[in-house]
Protein backbone atom coordinates (compact mmCIF):
# COMPACT_ATOMS: atom_id res chain seq x y z
CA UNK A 1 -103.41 214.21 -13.82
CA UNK A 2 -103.35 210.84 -16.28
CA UNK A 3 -101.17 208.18 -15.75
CA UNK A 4 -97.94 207.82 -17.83
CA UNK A 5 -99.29 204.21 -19.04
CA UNK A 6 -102.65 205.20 -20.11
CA UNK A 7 -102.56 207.51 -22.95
CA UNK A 8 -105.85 207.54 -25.15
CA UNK A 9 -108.78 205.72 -25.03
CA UNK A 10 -107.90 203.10 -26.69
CA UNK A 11 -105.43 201.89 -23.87
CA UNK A 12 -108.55 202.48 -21.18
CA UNK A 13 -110.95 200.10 -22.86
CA UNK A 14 -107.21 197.62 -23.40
CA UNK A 15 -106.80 197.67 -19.84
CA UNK A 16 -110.65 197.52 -19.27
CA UNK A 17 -110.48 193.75 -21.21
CA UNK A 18 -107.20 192.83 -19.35
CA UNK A 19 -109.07 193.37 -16.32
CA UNK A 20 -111.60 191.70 -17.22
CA UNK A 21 -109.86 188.51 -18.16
CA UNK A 22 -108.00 188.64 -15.09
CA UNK A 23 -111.36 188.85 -13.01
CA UNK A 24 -112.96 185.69 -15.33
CA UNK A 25 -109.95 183.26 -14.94
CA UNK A 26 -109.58 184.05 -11.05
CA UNK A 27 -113.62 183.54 -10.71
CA UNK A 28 -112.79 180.37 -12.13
CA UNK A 29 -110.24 179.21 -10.60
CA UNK A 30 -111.42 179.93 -7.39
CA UNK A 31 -114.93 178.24 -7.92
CA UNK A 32 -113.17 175.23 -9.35
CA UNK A 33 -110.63 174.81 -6.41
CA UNK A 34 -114.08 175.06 -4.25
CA UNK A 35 -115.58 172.42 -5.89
CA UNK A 36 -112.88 170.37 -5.85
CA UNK A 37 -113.22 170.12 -1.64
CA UNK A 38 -116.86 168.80 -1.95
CA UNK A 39 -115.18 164.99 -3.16
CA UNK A 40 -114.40 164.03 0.18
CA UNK A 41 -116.48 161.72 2.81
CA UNK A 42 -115.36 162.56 6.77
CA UNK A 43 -116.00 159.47 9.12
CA UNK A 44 -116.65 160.33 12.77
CA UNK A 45 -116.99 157.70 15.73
CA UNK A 46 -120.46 158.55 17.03
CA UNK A 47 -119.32 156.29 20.77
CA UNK A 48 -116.56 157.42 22.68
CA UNK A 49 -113.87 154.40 23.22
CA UNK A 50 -114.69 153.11 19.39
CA UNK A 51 -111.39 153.05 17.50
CA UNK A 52 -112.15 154.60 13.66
CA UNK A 53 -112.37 151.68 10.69
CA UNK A 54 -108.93 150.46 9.04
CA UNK A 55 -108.40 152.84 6.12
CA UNK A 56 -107.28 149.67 4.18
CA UNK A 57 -110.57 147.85 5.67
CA UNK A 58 -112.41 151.10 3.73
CA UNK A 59 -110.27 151.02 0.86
CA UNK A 60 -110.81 147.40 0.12
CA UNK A 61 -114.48 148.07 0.21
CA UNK A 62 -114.47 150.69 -1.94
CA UNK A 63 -112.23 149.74 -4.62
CA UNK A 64 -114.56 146.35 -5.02
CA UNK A 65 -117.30 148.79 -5.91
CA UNK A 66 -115.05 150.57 -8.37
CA UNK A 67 -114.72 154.09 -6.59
CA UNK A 68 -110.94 155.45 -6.90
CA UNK A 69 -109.98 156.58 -3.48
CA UNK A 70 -107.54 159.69 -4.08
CA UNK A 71 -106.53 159.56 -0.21
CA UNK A 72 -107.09 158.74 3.29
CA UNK A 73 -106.06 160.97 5.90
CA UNK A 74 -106.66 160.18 9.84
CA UNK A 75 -107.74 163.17 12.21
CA UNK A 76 -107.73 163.07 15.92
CA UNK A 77 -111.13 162.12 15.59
CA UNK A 78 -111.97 161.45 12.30
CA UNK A 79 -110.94 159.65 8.95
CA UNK A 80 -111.54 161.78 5.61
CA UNK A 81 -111.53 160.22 2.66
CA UNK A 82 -111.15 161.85 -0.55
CA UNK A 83 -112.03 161.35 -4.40
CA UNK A 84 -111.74 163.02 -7.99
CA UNK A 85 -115.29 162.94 -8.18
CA UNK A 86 -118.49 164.44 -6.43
CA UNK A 87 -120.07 161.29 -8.20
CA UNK A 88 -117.17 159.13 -6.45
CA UNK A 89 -118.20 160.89 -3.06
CA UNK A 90 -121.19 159.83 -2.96
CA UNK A 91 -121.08 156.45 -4.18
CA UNK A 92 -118.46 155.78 -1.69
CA UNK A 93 -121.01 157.06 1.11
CA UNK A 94 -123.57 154.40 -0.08
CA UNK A 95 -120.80 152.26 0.12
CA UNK A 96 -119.88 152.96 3.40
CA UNK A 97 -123.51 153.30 4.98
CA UNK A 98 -123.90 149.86 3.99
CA UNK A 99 -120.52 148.73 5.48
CA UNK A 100 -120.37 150.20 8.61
CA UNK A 101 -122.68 150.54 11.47
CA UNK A 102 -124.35 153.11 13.40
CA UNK A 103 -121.40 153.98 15.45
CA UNK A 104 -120.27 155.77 12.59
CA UNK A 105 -120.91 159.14 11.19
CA UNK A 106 -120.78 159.65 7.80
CA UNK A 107 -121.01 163.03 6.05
């Protein structure tokens, strides 16, 4: 028994393309909203009883070295910051290497 939609061949190899489309621009869109999660820079405390750096401390720092900070967010135990760019992410972890000690983990 055939569908009532799909009458001759032509409409198979129609809805073959359609398909295909769909698959392409959700591949996409899925790898680009994956990528988009690698701008970002989490700060730990590496010593228990150290408070996390001022995020305006941070963004001071990093807006002297011409990185665009998108946001800040605080955790319970951590401070993510993130950018528009992969290239931004890891300039600003140069940055922040350089700026901070070793009580600090950055990744």
């Amino acid at each position: 028994m055939r569908p009532l939609f799909l009458k001759s061949p032509r409409q198979y190899v129609l809805a073959a393309v359609l398909l295909l489309i769909v698959l392409a621009v959700g591949g996409f869109a899925y790898q680009h909203s994956w990528q988009s999660h690698e701008a970002v820079v989490k700060i730990n405390v590496t010593n228990h009883g150290l408070s996390l750096p001022d995020g305006f401390f941070l963004y001071q720092h990093l807006s002297a070295e011409g990185i665009t900070i998108k946001s800040i967010t605080s955790g319970s135990d951590s401070l993510i910051i993130s950018f528009n760019s992969i290239e931004e992410s890891h300039a600003a972890e140069k940055v922040l290497k350089r700026i901070l000690d070793n009580s600090y983990h950055i990744e």
